[in-house]
Protein backbone atom coordinates (compact mmCIF):
# COMPACT_ATOMS: atom_id res chain seq x y z
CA UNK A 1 122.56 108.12 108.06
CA UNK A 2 122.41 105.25 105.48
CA UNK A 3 120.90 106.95 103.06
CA UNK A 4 123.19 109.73 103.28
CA UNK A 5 126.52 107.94 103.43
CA UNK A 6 125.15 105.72 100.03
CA UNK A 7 125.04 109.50 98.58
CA UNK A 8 128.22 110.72 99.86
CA UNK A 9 130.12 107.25 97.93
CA UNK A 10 128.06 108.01 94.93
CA UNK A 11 128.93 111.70 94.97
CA UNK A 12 132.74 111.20 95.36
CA UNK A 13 132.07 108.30 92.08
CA UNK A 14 130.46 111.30 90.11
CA UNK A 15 126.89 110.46 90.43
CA UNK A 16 123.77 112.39 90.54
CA UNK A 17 122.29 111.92 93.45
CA UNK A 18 118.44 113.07 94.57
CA UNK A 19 117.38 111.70 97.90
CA UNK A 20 113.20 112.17 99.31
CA UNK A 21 112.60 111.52 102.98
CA UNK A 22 108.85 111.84 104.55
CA UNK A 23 110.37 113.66 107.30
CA UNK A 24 110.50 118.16 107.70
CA UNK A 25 114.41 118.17 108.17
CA UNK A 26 117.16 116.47 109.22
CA UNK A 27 117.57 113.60 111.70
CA UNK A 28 115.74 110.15 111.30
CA UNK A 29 116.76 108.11 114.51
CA UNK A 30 119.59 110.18 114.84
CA UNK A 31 116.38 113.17 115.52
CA UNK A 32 116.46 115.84 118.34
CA UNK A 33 113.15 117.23 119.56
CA UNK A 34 113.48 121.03 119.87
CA UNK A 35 110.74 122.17 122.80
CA UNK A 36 109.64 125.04 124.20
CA UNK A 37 109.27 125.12 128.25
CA UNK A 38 109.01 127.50 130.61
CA UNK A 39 112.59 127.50 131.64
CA UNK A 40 113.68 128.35 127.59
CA UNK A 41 113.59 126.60 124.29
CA UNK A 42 115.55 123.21 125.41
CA UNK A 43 116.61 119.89 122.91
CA UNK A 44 116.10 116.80 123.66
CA UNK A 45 117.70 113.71 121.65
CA UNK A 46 115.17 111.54 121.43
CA UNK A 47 116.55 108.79 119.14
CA UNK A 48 119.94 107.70 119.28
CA UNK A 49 121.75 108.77 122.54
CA UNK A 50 125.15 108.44 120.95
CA UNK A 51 127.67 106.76 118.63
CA UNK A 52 131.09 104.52 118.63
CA UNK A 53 133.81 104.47 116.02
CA UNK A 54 135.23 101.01 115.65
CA UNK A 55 135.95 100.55 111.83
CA UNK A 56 138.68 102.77 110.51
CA UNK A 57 136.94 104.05 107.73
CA UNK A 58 134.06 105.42 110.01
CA UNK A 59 136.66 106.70 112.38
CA UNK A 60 138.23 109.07 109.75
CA UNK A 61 134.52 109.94 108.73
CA UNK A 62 134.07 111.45 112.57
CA UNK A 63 137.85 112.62 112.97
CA UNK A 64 136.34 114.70 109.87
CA UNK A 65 133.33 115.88 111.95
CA UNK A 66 135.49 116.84 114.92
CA UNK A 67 137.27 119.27 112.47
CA UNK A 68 134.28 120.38 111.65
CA UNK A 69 132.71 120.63 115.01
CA UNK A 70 129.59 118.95 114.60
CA UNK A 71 130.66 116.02 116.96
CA UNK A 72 132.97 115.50 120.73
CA UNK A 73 133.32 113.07 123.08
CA UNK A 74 130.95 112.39 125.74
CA UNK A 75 132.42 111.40 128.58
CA UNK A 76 129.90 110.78 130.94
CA UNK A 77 129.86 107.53 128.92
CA UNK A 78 132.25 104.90 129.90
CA UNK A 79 133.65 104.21 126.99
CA UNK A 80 134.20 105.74 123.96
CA UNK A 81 131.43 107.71 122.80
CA UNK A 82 130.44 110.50 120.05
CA UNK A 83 127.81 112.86 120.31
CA UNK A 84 126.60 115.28 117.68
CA UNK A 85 126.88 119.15 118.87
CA UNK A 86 125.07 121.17 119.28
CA UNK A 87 122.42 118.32 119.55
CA UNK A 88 122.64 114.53 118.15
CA UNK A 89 121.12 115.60 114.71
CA UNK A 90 124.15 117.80 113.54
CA UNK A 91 125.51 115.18 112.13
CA UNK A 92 122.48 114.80 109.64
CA UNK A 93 122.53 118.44 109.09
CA UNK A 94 125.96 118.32 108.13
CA UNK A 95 125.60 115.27 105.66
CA UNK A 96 122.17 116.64 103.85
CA UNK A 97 123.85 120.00 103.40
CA UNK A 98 125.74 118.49 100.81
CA UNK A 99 123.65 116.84 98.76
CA UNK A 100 120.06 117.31 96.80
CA UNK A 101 117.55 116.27 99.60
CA UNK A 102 113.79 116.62 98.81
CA UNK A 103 111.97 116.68 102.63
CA UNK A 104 108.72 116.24 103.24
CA UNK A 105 108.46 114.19 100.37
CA UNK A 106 106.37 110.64 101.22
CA UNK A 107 107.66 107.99 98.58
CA UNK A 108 104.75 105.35 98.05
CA UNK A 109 105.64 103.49 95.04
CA UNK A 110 108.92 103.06 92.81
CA UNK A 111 108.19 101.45 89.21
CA UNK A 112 110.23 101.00 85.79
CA UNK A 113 108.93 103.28 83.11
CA UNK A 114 111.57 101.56 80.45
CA UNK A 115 114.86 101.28 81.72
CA UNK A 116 114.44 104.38 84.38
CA UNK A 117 112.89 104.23 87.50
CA UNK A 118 110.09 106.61 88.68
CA UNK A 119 109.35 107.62 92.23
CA UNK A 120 105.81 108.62 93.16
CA UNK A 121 105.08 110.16 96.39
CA UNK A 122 101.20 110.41 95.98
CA UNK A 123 100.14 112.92 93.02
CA UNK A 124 103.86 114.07 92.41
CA UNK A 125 106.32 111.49 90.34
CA UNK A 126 110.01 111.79 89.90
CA UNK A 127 111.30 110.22 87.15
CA UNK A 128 114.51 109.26 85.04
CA UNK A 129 116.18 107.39 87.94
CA UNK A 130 119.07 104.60 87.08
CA UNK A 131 118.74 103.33 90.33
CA UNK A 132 116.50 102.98 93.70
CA UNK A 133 118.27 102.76 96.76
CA UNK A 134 116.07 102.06 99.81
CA UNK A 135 117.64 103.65 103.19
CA UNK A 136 114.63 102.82 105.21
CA UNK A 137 113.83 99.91 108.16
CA UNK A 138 113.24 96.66 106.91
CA UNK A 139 109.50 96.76 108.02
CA UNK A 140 109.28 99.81 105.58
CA UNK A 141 111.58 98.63 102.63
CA UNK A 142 109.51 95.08 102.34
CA UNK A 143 106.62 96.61 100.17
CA UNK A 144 108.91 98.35 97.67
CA UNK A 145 111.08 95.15 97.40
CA UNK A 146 108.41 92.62 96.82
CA UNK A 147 107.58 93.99 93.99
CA UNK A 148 110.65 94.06 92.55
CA UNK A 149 113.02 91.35 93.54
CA UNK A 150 111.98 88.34 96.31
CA UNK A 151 115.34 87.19 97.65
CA UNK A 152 115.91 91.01 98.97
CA UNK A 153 112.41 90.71 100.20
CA UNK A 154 112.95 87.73 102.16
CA UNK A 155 116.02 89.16 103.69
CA UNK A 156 113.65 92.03 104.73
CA UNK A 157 111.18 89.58 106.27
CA UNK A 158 113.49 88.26 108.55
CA UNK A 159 114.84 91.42 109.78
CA UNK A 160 112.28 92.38 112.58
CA UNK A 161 112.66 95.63 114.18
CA UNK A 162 112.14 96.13 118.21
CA UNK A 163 110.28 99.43 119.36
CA UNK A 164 111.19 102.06 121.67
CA UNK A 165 109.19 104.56 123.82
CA UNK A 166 111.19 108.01 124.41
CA UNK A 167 110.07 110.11 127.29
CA UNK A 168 111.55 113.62 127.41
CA UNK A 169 111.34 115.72 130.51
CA UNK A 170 112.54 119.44 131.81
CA UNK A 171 112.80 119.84 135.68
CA UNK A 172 112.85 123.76 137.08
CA UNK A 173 116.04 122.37 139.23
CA UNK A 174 118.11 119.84 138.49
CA UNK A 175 117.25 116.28 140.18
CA UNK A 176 118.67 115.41 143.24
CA UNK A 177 121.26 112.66 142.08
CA UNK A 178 125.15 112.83 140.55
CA UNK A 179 124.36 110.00 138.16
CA UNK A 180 124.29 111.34 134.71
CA UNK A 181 123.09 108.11 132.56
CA UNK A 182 121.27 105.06 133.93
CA UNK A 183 121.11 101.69 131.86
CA UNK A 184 118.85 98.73 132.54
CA UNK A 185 117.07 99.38 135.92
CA UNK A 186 113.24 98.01 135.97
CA UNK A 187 111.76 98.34 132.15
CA UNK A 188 114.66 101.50 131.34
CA UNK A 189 116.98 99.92 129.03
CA UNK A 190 118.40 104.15 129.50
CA UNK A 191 118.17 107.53 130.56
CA UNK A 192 120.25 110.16 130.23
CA UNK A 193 120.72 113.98 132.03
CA UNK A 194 120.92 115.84 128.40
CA UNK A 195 123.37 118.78 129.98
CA UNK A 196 125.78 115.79 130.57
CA UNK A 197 126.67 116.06 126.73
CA UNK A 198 129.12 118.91 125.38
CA UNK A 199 126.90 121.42 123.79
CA UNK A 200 123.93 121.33 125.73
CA UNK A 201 121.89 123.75 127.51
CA UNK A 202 122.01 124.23 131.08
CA UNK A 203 118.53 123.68 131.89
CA UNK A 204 117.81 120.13 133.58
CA UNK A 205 116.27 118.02 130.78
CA UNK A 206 116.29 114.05 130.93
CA UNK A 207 115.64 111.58 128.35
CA UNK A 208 114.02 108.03 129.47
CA UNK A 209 113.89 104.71 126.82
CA UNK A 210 111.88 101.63 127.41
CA UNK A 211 113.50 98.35 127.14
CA UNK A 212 111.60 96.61 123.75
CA UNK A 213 109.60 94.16 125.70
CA UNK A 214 108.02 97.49 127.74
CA UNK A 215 107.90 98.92 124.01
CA UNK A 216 106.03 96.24 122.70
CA UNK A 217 103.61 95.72 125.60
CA UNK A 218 102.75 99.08 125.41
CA UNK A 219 102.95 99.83 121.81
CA UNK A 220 99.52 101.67 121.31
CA UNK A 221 99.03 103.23 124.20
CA UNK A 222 98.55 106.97 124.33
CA UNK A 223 101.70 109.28 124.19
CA UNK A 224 100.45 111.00 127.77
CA UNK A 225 100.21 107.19 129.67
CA UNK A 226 103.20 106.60 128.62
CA UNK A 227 105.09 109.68 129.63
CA UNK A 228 103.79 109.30 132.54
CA UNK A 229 105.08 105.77 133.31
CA UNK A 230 108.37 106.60 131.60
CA UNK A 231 108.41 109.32 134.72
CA UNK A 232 107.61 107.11 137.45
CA UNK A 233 110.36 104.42 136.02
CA UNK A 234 113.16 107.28 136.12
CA UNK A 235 111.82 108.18 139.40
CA UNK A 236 112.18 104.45 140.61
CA UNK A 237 115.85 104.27 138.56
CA UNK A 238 117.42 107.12 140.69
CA UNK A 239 115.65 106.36 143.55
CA UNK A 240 113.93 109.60 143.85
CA UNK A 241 110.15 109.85 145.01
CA UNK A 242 107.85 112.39 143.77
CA UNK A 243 108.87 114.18 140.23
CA UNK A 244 107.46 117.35 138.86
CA UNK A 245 108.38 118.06 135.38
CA UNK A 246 107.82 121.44 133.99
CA UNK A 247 106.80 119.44 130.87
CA UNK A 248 106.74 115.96 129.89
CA UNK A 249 106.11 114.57 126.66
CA UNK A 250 106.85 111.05 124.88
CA UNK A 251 107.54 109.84 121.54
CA UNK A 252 107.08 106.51 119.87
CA UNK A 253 109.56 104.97 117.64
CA UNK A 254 108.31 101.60 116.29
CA UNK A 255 111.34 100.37 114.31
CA UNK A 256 114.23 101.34 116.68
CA UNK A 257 116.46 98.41 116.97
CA UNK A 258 117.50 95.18 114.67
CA UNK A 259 119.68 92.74 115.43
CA UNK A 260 121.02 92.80 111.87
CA UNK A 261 121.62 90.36 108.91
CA UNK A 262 125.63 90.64 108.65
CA UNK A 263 125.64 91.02 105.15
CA UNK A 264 126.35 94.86 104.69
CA UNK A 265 124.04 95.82 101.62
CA UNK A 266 121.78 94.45 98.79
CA UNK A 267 121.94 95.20 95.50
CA UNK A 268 120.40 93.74 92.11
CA UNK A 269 122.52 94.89 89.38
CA UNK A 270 119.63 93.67 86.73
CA UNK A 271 116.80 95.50 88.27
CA UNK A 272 119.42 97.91 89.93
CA UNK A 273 117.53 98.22 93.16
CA UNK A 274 119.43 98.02 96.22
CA UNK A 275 118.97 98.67 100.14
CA UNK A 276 121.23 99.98 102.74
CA UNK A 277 120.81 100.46 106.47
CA UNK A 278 121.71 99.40 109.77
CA UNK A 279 119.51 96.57 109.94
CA UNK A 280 121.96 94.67 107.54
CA UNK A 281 124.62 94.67 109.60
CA UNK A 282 123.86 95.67 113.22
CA UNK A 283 121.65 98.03 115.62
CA UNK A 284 124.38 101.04 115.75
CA UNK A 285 125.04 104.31 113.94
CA UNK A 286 127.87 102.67 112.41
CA UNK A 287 126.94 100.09 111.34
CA UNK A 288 124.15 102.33 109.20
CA UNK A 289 126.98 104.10 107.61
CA UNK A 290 128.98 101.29 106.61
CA UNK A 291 125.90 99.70 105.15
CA UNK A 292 125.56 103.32 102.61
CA UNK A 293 129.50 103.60 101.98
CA UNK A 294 128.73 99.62 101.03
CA UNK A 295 126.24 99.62 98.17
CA UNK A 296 127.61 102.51 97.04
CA UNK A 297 130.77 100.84 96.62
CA UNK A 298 128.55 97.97 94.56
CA UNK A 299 126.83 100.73 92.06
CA UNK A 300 130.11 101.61 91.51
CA UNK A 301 131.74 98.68 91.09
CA UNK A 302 128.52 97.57 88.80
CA UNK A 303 128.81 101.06 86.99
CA UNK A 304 132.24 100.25 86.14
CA UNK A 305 131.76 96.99 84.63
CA UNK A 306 129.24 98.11 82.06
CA UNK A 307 131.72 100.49 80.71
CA UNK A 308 134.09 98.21 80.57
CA UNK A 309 131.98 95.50 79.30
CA UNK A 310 128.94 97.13 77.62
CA UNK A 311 127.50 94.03 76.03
């Protein structure tokens, strides 16, 4: 989402924009786990379980969505939230489609050849960059920017991410309960009844999250364990004895959450290097595409200057 909204600003300045991610397609935390089961492929988002729209600008970025379709209201949700539809990773979809977006791509090392940067993703190398933007978690942006500029580097340092186990689970009837989402019973922080969102498939699916502490604790245990546990502790949330999946699976994410910095982007106009993302400002979708639309703003801004000014 950060990375993508830093490309959309830079697009609408008239930049050239060419953005690598290690993953196959669309999503990041916003992801959705497509699965074969026996009652029919089902999806499963397994990241984030929805969105809000507080700031005005990001408000008219998902009144734009609903036009499009690729987002509605949820309203099993108490308050306002956004969901993307069919499945949470739409909205990625609909972002990368407009852009230059090289997947599967593993950056490992950005350098200066001159007064370019060059991207190398093991034997392959990109170069002829004017500037490096790093849309990653702060755990994963801290090697790239100790090399090239300590303050931003320190920043990352103190921006510690929590983790969070995902268990996703198909039923061959749905679960004997009318509750739709649970929050904060025992070690799940959530879990949600994925038909309850506009979009979905019929099929009974659930997704389970670990509170961090759980996360932590449990870090490096085997996927199978922990879907497993992730079971029981829905089983214990909604008071129901005795569940039988049709499958059951889990995922790890180990930089889901940061509390955030507050201070929107970074950006060195000498080395121009910069990072966006939503540990800058705050653990929500939001707040990761404020973070983009903000250091794009500050390329811009910078861009404009040396025109102005070239000496």
């Amino acid at each position: 989402m950060a990375g993508l909204s830093c490309a959309g600003g830079l697009a609408e300045a008239g930049h050239e924009v060419i953005l690598f991610d290690k993953g196959r397609g669309p999503g990041g935390r916003m992801s959705t786990r497509r699965m074969a089961t026996p009652l029919g492929d089902m999806r499963f988002d397994h990241g984030a379980q929805y969105f809000t729209a507080k700031d005005p600008a990001f408000r008219a970025q998902v009144d734009l969505w609903t036009d499009r379709g690729v987002v509605a209201l949820w309203p099993a949700v108490e308050h306002e939230a956004w969901v993307g539809v069919p499945a949470m990773n739409a909205v990625i979809k609909d972002m990368a489609e407009r852009h230059d977006v090289r997947w599967n791509v593993h950056v490992d090392r950005v350098e200066k050849a001159g007064d370019r940067w060059l991207v190398r993703a093991g034997d392959a190398s990109f170069a002829g960059f004017d500037v490096v933007v790093l849309a990653v978690p702060a755990e994963q942006a801290l090697p790239f920017l100790s090399l090239h500029d300590f303050d931003m580097a320190r920043q990352a340092m103190l921006a510690r991410s929590q983790p969070c186990w995902t268990g996703m689970f198909s039923f061959a009837e749905p679960l004997a309960t009318a509750e739709q989402i649970v929050r904060d019973r025992g070690f799940v922080a959530w879990a949600a009844r994925s038909a309850s969102k506009p979009g979905r498939e019929a099929a009974e699916g659930w997704v389970v999250q670990a509170n961090p502490l759980w996360s932590a604790n449990h870090i490096e245990d085997d996927k199978d364990s922990v879907a497993q546990a992730l079971l029981r502790g829905l089983g214990t949330a909604l008071g129901l004895a005795g569940l039988h999946p049709v499958t059951a699976t889990a995922h790890r994410w180990r930089y889901a959450m940061s509390a955030g910095l507050g201070i929107g982007s970074m950006w060195n106009p000498r080395a121009r290097i910069g990072a966006c993302g939503d540990w800058l400002i705050g653990p929500r979708v939001e707040c990761a595409w404020l973070s983009g639309r903000d250091i794009a703003r500050k390329i811009g801004a910078d861009q404009a200057a040396l025109q102005s000014d070239p000496c």
